[in-house]
N, C-alpha and C. Protein backbone atom coordinates (compact mmCIF):
# COMPACT_ATOMS: atom_id res chain seq x y z
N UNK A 1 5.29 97.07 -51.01
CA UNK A 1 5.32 98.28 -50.17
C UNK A 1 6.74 98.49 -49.65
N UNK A 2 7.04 99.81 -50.00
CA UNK A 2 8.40 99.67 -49.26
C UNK A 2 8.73 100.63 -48.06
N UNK A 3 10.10 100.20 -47.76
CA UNK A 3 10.09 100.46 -46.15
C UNK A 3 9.56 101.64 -45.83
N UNK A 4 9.92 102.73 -46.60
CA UNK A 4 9.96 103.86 -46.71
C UNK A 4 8.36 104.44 -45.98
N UNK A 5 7.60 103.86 -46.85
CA UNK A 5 5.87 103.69 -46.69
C UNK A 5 5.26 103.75 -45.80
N UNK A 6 5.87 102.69 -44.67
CA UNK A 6 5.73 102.28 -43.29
C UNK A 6 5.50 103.71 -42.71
N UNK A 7 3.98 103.36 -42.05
CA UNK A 7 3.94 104.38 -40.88
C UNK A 7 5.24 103.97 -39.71
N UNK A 8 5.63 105.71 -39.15
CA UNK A 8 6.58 105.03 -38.17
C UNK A 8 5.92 105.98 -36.37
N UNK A 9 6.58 105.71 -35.62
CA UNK A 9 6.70 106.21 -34.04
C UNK A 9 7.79 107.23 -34.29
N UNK A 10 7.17 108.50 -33.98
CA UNK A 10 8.43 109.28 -34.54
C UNK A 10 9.02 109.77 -32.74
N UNK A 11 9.94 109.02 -32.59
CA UNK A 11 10.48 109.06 -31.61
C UNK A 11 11.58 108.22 -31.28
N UNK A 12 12.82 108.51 -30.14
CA UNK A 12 13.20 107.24 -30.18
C UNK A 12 12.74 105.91 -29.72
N UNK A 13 13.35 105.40 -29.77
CA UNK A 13 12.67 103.61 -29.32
C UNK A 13 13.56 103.44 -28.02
N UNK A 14 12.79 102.88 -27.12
CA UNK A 14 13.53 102.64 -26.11
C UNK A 14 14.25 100.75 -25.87
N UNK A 15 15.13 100.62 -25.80
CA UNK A 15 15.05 99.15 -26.14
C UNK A 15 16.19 98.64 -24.45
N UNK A 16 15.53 97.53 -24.50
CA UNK A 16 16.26 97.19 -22.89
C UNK A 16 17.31 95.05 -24.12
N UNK A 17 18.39 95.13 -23.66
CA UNK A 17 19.13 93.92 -24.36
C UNK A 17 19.59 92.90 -23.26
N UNK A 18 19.24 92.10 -22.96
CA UNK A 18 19.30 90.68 -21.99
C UNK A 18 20.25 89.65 -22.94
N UNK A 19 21.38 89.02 -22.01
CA UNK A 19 22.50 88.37 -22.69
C UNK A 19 21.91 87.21 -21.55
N UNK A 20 22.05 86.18 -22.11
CA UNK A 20 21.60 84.43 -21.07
C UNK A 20 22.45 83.82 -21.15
N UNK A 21 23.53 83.63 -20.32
CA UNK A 21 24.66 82.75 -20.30
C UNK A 21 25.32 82.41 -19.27
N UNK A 22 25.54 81.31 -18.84
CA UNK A 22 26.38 80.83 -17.71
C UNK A 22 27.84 81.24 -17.72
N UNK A 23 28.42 81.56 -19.00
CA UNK A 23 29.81 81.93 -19.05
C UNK A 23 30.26 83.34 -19.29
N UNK A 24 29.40 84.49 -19.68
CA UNK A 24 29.76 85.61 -20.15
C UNK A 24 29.35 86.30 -19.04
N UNK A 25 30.49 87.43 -19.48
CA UNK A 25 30.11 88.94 -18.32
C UNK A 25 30.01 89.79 -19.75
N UNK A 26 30.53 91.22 -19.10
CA UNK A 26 30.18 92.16 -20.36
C UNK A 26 31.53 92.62 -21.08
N UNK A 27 32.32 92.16 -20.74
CA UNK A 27 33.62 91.89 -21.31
C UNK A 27 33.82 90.92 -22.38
N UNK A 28 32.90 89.73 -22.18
CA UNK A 28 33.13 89.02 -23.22
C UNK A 28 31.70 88.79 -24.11
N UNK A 29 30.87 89.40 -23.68
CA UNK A 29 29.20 89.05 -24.15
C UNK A 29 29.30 89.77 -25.67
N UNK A 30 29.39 89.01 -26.66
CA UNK A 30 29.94 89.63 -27.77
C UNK A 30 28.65 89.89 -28.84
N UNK A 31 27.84 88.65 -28.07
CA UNK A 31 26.12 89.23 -28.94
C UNK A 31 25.12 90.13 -27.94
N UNK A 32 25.67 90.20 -26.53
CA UNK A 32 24.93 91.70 -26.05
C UNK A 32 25.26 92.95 -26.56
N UNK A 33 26.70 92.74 -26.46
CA UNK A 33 27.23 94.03 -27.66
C UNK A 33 26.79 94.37 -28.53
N UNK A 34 27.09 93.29 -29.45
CA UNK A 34 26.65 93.80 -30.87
C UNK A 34 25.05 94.19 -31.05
N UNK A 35 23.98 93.33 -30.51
CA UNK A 35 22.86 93.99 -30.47
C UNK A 35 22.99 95.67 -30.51
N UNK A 36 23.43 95.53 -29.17
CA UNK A 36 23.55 97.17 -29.03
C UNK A 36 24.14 98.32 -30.17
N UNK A 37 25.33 97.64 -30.29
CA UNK A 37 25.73 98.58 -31.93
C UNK A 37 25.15 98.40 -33.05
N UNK A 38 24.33 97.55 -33.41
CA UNK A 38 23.49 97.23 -34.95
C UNK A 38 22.20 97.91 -34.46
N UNK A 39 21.67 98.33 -33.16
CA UNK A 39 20.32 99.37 -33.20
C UNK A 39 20.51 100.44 -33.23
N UNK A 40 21.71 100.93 -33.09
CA UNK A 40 21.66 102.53 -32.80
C UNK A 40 21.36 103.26 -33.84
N UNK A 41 22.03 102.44 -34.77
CA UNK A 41 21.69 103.59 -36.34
C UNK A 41 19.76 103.79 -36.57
N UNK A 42 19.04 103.33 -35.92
CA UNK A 42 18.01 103.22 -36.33
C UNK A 42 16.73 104.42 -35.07
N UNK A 43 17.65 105.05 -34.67
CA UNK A 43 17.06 105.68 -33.45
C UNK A 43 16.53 104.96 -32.19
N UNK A 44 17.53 103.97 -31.84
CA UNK A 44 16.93 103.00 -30.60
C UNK A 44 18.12 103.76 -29.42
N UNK A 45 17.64 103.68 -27.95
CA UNK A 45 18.31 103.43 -27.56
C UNK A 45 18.38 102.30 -26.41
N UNK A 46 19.61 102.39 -25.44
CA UNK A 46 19.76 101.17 -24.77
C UNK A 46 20.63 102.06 -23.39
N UNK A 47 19.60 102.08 -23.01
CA UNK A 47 20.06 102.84 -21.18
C UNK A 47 21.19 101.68 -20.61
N UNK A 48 22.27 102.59 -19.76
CA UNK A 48 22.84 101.48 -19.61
C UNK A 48 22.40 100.15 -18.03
N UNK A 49 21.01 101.12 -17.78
CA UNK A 49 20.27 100.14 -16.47
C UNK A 49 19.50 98.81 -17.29
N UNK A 50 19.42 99.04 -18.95
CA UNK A 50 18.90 98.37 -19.56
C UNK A 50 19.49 97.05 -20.47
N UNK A 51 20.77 96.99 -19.82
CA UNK A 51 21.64 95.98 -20.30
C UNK A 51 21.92 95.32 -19.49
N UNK A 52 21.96 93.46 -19.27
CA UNK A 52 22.16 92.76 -17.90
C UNK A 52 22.46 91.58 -18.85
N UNK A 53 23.09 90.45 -17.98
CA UNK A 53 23.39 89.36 -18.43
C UNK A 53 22.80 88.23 -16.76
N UNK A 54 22.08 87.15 -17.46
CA UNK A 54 21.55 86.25 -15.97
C UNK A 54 22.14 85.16 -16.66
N UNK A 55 21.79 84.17 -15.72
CA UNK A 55 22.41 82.81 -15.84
C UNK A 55 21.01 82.48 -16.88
N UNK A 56 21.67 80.76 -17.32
CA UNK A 56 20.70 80.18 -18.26
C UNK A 56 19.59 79.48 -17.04
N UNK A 57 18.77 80.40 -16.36
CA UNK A 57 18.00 79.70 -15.48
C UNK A 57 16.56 80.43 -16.04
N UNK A 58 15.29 80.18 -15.42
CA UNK A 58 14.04 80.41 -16.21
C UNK A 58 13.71 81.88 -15.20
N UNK A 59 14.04 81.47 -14.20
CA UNK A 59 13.31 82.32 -13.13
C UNK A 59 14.12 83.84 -13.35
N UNK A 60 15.39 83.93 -13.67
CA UNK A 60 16.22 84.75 -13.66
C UNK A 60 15.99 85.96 -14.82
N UNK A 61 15.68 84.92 -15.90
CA UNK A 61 15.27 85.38 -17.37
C UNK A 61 13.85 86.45 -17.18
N UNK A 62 12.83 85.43 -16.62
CA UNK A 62 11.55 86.01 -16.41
C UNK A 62 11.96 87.44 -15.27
N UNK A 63 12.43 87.65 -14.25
CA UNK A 63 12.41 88.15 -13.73
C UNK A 63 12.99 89.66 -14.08
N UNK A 64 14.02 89.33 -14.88
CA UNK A 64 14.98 90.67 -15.24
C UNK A 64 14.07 91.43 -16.71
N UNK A 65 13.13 90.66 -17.59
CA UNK A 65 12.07 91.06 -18.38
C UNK A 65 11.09 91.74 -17.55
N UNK A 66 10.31 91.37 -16.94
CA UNK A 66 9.76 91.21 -16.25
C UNK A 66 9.75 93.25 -15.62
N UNK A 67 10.48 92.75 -15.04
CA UNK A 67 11.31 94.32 -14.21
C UNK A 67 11.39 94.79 -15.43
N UNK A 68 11.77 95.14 -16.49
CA UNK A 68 12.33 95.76 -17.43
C UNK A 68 10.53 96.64 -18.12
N UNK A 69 9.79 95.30 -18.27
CA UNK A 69 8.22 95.72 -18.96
C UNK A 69 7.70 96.19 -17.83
N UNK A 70 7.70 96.81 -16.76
CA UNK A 70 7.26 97.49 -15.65
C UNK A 70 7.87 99.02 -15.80
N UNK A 71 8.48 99.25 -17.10
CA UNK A 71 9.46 100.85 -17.25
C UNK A 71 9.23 100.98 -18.41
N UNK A 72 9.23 102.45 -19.11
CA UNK A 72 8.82 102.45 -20.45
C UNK A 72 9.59 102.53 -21.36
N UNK A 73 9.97 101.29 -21.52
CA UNK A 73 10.99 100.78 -23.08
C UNK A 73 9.50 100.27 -23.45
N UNK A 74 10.55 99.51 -24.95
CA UNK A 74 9.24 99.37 -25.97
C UNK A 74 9.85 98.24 -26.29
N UNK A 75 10.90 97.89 -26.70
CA UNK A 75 11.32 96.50 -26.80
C UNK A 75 12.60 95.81 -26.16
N UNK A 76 12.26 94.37 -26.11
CA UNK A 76 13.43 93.61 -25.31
C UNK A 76 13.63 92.55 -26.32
N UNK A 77 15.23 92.59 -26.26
CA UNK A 77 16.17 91.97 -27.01
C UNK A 77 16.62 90.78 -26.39
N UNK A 78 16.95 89.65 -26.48
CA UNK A 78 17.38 88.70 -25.86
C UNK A 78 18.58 88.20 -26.75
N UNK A 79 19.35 87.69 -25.91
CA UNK A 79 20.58 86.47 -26.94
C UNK A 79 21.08 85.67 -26.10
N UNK A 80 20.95 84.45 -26.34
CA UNK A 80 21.60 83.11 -26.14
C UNK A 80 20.69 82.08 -25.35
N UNK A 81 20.28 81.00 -25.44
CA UNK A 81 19.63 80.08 -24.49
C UNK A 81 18.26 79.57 -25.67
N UNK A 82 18.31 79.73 -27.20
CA UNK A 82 17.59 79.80 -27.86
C UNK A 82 17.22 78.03 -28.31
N UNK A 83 18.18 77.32 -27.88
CA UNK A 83 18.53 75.90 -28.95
C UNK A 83 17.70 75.08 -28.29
N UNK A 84 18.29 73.73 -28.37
CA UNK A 84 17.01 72.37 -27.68
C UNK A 84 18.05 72.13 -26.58
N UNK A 85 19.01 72.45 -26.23
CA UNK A 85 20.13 71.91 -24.86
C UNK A 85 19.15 71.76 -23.72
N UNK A 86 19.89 71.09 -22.83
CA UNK A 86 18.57 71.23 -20.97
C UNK A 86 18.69 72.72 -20.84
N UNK A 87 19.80 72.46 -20.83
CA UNK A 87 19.90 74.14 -20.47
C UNK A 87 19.78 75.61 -20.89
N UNK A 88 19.41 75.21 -22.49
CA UNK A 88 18.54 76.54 -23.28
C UNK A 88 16.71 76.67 -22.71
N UNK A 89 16.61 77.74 -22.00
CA UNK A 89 15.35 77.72 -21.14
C UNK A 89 14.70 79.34 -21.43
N UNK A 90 15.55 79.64 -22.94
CA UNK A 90 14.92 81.47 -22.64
C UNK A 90 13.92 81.25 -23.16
N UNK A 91 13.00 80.39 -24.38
CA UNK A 91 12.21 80.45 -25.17
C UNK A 91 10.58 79.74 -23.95
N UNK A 92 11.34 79.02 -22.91
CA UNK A 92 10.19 78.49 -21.74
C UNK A 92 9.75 79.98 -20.92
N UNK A 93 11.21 80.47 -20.75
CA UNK A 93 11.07 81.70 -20.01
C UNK A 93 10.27 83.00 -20.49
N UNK A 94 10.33 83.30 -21.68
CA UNK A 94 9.72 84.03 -22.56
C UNK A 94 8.48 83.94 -22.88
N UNK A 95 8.02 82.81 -23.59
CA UNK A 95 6.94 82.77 -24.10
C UNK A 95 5.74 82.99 -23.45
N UNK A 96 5.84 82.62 -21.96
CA UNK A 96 4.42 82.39 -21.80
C UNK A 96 3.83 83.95 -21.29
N UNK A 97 4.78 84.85 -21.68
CA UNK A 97 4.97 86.09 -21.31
C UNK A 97 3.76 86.67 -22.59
N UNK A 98 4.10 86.53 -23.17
CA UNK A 98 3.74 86.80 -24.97
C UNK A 98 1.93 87.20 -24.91
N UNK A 99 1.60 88.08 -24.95
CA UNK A 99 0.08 88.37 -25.48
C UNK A 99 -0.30 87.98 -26.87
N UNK A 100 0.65 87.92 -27.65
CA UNK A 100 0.01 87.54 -28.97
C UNK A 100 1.90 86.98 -29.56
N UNK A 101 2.21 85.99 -30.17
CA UNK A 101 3.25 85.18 -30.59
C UNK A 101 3.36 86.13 -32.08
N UNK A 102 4.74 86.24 -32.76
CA UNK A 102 4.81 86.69 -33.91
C UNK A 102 5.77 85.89 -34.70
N UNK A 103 4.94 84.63 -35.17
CA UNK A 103 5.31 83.83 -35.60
C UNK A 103 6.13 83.62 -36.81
N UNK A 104 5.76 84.58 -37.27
CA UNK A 104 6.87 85.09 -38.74
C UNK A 104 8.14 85.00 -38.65
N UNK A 105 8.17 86.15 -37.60
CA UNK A 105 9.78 86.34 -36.69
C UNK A 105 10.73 84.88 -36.71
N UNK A 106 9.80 83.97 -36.04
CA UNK A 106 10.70 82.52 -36.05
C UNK A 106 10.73 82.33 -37.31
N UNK A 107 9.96 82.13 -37.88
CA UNK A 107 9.75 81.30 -39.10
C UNK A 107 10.78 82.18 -40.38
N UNK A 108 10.78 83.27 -40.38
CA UNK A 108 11.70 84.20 -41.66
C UNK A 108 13.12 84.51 -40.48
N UNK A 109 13.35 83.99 -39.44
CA UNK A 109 14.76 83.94 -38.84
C UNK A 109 15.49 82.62 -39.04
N UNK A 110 14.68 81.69 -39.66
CA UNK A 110 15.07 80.14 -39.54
C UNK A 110 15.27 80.42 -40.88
N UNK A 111 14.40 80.99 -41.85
CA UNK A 111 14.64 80.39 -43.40
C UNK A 111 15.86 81.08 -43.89
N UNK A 112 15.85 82.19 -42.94
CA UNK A 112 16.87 82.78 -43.43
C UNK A 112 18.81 82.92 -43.08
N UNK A 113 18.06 81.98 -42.05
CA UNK A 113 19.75 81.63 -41.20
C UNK A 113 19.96 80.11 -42.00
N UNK A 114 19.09 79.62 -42.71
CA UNK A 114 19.20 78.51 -43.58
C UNK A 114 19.86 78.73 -44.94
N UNK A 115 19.48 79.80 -45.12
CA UNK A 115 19.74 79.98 -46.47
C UNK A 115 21.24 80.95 -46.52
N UNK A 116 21.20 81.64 -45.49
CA UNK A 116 22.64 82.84 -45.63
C UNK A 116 23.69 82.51 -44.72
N UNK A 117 23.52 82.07 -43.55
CA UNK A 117 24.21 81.38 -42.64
C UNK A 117 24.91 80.24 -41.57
N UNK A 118 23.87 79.31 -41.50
CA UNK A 118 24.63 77.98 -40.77
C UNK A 118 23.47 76.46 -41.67
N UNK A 119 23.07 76.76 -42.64
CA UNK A 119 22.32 75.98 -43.12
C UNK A 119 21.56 75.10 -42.53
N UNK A 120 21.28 73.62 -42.17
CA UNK A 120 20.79 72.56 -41.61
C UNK A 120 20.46 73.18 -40.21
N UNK A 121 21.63 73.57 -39.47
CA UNK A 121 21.96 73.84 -38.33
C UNK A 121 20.28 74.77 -37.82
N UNK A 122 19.87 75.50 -38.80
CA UNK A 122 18.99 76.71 -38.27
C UNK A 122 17.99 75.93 -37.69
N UNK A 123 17.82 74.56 -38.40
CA UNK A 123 16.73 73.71 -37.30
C UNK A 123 16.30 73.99 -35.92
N UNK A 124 17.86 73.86 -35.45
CA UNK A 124 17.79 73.92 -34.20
C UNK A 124 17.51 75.12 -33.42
N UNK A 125 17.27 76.16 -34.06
CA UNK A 125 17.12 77.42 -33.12
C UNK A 125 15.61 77.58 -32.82
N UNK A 126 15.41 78.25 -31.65
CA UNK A 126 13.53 78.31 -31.70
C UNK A 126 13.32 79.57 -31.32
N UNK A 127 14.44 80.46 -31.89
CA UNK A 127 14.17 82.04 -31.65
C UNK A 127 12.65 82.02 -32.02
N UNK A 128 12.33 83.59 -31.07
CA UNK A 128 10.85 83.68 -31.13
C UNK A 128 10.82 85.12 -30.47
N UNK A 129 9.21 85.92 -31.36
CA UNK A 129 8.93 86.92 -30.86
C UNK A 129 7.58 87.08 -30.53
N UNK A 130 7.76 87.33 -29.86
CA UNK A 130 5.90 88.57 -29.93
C UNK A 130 5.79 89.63 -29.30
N UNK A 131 4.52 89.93 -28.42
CA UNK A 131 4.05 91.32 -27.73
C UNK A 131 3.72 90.99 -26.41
N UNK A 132 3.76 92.24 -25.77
CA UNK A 132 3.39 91.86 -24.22
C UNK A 132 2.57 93.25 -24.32
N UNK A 133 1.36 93.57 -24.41
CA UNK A 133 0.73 95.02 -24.24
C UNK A 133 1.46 95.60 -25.38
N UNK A 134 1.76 97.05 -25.23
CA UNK A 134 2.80 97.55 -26.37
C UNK A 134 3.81 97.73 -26.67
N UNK A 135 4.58 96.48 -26.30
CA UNK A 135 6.50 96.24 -26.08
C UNK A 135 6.09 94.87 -27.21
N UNK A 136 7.05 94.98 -27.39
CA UNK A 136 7.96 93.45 -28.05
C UNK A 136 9.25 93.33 -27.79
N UNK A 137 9.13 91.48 -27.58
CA UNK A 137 10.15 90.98 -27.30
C UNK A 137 10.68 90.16 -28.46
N UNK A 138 11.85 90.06 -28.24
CA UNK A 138 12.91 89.54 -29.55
C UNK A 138 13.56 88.63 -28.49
N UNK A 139 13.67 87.30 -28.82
CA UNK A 139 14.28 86.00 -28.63
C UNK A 139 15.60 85.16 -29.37
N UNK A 140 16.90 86.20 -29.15
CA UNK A 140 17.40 85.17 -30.60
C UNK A 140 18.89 84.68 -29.62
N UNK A 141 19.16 84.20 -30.83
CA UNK A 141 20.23 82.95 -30.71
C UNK A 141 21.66 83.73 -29.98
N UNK A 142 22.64 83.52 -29.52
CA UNK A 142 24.05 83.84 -28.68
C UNK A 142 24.90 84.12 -29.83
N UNK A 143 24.79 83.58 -31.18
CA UNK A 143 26.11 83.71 -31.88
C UNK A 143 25.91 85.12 -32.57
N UNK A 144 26.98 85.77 -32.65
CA UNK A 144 26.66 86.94 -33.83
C UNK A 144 26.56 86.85 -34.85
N UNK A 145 26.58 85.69 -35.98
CA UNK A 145 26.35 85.67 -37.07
C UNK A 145 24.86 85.76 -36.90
N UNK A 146 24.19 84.81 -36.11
CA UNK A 146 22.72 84.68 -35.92
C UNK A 146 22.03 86.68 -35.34
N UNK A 147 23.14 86.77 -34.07
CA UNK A 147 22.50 88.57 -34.14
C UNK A 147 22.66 89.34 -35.27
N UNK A 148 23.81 89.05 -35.94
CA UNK A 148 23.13 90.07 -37.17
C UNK A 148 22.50 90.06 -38.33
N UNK A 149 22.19 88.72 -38.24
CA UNK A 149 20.86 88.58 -39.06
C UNK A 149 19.72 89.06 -39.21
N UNK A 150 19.41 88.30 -37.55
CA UNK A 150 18.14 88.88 -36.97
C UNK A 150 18.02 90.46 -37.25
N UNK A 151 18.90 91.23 -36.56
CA UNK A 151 18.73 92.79 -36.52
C UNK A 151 18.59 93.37 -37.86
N UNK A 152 19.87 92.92 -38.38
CA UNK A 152 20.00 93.66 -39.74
C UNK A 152 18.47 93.38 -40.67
N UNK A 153 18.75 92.12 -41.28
CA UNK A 153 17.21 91.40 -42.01
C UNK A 153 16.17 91.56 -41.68
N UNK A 154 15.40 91.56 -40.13
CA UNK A 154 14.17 91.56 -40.28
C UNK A 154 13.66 92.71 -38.84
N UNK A 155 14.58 92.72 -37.73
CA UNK A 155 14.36 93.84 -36.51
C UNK A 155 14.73 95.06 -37.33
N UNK A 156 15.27 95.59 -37.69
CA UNK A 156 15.75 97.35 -37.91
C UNK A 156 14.51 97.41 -39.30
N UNK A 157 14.31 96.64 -40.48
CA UNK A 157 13.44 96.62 -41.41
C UNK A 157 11.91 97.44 -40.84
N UNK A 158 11.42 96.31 -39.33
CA UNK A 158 10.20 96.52 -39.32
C UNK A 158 10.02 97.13 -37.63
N UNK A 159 11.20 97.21 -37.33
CA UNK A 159 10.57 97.74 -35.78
C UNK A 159 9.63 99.09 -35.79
N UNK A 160 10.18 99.70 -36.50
CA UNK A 160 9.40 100.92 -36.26
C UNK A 160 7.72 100.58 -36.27
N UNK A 161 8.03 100.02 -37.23
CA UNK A 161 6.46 99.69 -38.26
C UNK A 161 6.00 98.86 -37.10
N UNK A 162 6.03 98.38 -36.65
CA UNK A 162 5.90 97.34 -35.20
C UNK A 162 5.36 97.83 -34.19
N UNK A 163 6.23 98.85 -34.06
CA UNK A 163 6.15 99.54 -32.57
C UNK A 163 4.39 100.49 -32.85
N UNK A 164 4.31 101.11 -34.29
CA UNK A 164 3.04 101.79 -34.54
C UNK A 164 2.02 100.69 -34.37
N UNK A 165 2.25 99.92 -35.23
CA UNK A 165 0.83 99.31 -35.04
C UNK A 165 0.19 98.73 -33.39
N UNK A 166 1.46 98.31 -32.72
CA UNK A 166 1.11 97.98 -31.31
C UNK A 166 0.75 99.30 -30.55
N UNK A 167 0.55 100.59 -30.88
CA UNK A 167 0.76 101.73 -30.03
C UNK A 167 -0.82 102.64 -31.06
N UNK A 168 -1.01 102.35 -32.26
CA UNK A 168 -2.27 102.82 -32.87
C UNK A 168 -3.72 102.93 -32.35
């Protein structure tokens, strides 16, 4: 089936992008950025009340989502805090958020950051998505090779198609 096929949401997409880092502002947040420029071509947008950067803490993470799925965007983007460090805590922060896990997401972001980009290394990531009601959240890794994977390969492919079936 190809993309084309896909029922879509004929509208734009509203998308809110969360950067997790103890060291970046928005001067240097180089995978909040780029998120932002690899969705636009696809009719998303990204208000600029919808862009924030928190520390790598749990409460901070949950909270600024949180606030965000209380307004009507449709999806949230995350980058950085994805790995096994103490201090990677977005995937604790996230998940238990999740109405239904979209396990694919991890699983075809790992095989494929294995195979095109940091090889062995993709082990370590535990990007992750699912749904909260009719939003989805996207969980991925701080580096931009890893954001434009994610976006390019498998978010811009199927969001649309995503966003219908959660909204059908």
């Amino acid at each position: 089936m190809h993309q084309h096929d896909h029922a879509k949401v004929d509208r734009t997409i509203h998308c809110a992008v969360l950067t997790v880092s103890d060291t970046r502002d928005k001067e240097t947040d180089k995978g909040g950025q780029l998120v932002q420029t690899l969705i636009q071509d696809i009719n998303v947008e990204v208000a600029k009340s919808h862009y924030a950067i928190v520390k790598d803490d749990k409460e901070a993470i949950y909270s600024q989502i949180k606030q965000w799925l209380a307004t009507d965007i449709d999806v949230v983007i995350t980058t950085g805090g994805t790995g096994i460090a103490q201090r990677d805590v977005t995937i604790e922060a996230v998940k238990p958020i999740f109405d239904k896990e979209i396990e694919g997401f991890g699983e075809l972001f790992r095989y494929l950051s294995y195979t095109e980009d940091v090889g062995t290394k993709a082990l370590l990531s535990r990007a992750v998505a699912g749904t909260v009601q009719n939003k989805l959240i996207f969980s991925l890794p701080g580096s931009t090779g890893a954001v434009k994977l994610a976006i390019e390969k498998l978010i811009k492919p199927e969001l649309n198609h995503m966003l219908h079936e959660l909204n059908k």
